[in-house]
Protein backbone atom coordinates (compact mmCIF):
# COMPACT_ATOMS: atom_id res chain seq x y z
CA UNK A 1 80.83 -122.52 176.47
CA UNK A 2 84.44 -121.11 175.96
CA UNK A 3 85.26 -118.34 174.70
CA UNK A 4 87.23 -118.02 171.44
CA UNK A 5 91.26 -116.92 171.85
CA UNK A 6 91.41 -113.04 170.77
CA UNK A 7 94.16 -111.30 169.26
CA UNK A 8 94.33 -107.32 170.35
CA UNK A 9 90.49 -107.89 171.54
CA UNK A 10 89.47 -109.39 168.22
CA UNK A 11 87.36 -112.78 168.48
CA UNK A 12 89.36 -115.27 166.44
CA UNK A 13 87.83 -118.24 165.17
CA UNK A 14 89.85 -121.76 165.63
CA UNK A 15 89.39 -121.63 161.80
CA UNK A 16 91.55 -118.59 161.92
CA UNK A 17 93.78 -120.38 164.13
CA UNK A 18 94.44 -122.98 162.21
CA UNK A 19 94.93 -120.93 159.36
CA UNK A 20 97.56 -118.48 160.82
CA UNK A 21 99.01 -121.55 161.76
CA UNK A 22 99.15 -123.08 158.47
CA UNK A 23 100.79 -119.67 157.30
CA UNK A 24 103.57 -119.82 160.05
CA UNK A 25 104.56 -123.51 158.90
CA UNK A 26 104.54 -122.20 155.17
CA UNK A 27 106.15 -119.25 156.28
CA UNK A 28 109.32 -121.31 158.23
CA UNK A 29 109.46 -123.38 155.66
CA UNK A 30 109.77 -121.32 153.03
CA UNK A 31 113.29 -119.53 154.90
CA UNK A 32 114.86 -123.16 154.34
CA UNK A 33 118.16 -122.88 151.75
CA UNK A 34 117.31 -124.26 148.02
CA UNK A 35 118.10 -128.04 148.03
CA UNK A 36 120.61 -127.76 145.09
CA UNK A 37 122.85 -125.58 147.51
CA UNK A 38 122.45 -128.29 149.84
CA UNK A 39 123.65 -130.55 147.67
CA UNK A 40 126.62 -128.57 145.40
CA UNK A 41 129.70 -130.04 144.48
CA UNK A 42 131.81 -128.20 144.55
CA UNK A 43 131.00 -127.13 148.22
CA UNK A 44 132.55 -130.51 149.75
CA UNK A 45 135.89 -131.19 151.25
CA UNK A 46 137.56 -133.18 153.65
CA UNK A 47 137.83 -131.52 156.82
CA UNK A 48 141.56 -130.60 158.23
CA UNK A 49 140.81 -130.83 161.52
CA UNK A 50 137.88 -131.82 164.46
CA UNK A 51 138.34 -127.93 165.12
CA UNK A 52 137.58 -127.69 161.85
CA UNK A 53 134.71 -130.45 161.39
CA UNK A 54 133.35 -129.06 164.96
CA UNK A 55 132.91 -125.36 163.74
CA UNK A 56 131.57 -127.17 160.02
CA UNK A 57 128.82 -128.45 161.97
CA UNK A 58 127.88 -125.61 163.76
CA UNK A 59 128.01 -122.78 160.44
CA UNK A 60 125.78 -125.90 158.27
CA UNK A 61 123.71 -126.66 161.31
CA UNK A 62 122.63 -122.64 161.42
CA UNK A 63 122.68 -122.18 157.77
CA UNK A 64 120.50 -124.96 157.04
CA UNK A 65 118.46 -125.96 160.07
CA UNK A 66 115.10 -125.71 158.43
CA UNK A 67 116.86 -128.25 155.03
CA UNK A 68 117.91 -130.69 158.07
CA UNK A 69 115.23 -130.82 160.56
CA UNK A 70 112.92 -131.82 156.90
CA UNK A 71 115.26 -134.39 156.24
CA UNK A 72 115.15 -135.70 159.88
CA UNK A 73 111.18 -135.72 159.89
CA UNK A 74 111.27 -137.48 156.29
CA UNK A 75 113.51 -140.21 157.75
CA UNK A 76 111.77 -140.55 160.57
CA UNK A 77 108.55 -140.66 158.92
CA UNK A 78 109.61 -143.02 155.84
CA UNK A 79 110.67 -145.57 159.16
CA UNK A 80 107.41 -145.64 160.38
CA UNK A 81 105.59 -146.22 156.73
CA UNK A 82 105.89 -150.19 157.08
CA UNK A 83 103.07 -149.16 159.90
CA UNK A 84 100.14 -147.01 158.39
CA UNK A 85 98.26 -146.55 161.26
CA UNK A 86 101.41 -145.15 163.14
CA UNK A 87 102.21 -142.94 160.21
CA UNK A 88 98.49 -141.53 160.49
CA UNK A 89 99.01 -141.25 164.58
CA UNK A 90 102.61 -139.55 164.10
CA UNK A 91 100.95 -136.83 161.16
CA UNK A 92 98.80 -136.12 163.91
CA UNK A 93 101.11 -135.79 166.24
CA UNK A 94 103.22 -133.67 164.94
CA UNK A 95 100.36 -131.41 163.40
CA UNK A 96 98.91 -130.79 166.73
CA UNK A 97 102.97 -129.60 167.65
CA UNK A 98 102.83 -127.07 165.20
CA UNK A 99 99.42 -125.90 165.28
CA UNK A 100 99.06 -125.70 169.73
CA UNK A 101 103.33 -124.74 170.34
CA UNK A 102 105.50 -123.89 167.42
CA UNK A 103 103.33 -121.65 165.15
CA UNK A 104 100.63 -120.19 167.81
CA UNK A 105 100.61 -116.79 168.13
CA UNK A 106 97.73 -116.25 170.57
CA UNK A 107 97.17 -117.38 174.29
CA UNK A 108 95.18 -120.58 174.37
CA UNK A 109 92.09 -120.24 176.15
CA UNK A 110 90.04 -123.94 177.25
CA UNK A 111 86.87 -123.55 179.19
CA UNK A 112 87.11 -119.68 179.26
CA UNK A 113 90.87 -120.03 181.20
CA UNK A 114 94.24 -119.06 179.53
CA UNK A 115 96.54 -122.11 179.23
CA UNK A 116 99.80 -121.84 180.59
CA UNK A 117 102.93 -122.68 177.81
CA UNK A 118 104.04 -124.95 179.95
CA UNK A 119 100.90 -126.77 180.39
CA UNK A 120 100.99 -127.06 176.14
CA UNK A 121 104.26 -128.36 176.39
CA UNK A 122 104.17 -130.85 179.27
CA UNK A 123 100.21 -132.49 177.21
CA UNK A 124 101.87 -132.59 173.68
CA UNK A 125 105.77 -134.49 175.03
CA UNK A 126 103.15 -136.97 177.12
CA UNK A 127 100.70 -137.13 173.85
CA UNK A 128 104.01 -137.85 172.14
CA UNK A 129 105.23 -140.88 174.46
CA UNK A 130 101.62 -141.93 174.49
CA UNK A 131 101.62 -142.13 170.48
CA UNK A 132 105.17 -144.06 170.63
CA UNK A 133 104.17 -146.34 173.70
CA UNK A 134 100.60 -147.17 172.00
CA UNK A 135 102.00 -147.63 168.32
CA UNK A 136 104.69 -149.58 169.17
CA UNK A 137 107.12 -148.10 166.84
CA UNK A 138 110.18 -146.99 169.17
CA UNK A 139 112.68 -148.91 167.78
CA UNK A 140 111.66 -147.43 164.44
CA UNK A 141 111.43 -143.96 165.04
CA UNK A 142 114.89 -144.12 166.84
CA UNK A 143 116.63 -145.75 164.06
CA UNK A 144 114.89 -143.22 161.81
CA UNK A 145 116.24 -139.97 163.44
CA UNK A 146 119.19 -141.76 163.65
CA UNK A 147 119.96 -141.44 160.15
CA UNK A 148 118.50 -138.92 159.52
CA UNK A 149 121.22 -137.10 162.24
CA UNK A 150 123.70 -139.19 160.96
CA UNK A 151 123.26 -138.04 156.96
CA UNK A 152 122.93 -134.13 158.62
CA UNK A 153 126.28 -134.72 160.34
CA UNK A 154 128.21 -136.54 157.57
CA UNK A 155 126.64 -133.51 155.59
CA UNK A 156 127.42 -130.58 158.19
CA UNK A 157 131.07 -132.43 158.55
CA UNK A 158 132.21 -132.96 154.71
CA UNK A 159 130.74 -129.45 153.19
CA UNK A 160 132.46 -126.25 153.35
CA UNK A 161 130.90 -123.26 154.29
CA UNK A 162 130.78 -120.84 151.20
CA UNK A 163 131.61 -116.95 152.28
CA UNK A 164 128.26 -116.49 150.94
CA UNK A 165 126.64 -118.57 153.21
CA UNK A 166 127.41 -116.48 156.50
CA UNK A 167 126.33 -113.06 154.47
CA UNK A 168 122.93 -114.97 153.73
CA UNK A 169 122.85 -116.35 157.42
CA UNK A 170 123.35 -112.71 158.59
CA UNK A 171 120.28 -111.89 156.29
CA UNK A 172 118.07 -114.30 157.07
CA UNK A 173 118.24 -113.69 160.49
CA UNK A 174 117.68 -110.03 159.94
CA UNK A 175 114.44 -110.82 158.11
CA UNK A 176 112.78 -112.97 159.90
């Protein structure tokens, strides 16, 4: 029988869990820029310089990290549509990501014993290569996140960062 994970000595349900996870995801997600600012005219330019395209990327990459990491997963996951069963194998995948590393707040406890960060980590990258060896979509998934990087760099390259953008990156951060 294990016991269930506690949060300042409160019994938490996996239900709960899963539901403060749930909120963290909405939560992230809900910091990302609005997608007509990603996508404003009059915001795009030629760069002068790589000096210039280099420190582009870098402001755009910060400013809208949570707009480009979407657009990578949607890439990634529209190349693995021809393949429905690897679509339903990567959603699970990358739910079990967010719910046991990037949104849990509490230790994990399995059999009674606290699980080790590490120990998440080094289960869900070998669940990962296990999903991609088994499905047989590698070639897919790569050419996915390709362009999806690829459209986030042309992107990050060809717009130029607004004044505004740094006061709201400032802001953000302070937030959050």
């Amino acid at each position: 029988m294990s016991t269930p994970a506690t949060y300042a000595s409160i019994p938490i349900s996996g239900a709960d869990v899963i539901s403060r996870s749930f909120q963290n995801l909405y939560t992230a997600v809900s910091s990302r820029r609005p997608w007509p600012e990603l996508v404003a005219a009059n915001a795009f330019h030629r760069p002068d310089s790589l000096t210039v395209a280099g420190e582009r990327i870098r402001k755009n990459a910060s400013y809208f990290l949570i707009n480009y990491t979407i657009l990578i997963l949607g890439c990634a996951m529209i190349s693995v549509v021809g393949t429905p069963i690897s679509l339903m194998v990567w959603a699970l995948v990358l739910g079990m990501w967010l719910i046991f590393y990037f949104f849990r707040e509490d230790p994990l406890f399995v059999c009674g014993r606290q699980v080790s960060d590490r120990l998440v980590l080094l289960c869900l990258g070998l669940g990962s290569v296990l999903a991609v060896w088994f499905t047989g979509v590698l070639e897919n998934l790569v050419v996915g996140v390709g362009i999806g990087l690829f459209v986030c760099c042309v992107h990050a390259v060809s717009r130029n960062p607004l004044e505004g953008d740094e006061d709201g990156l400032r802001e953000s951060v302070l937030t959050h």
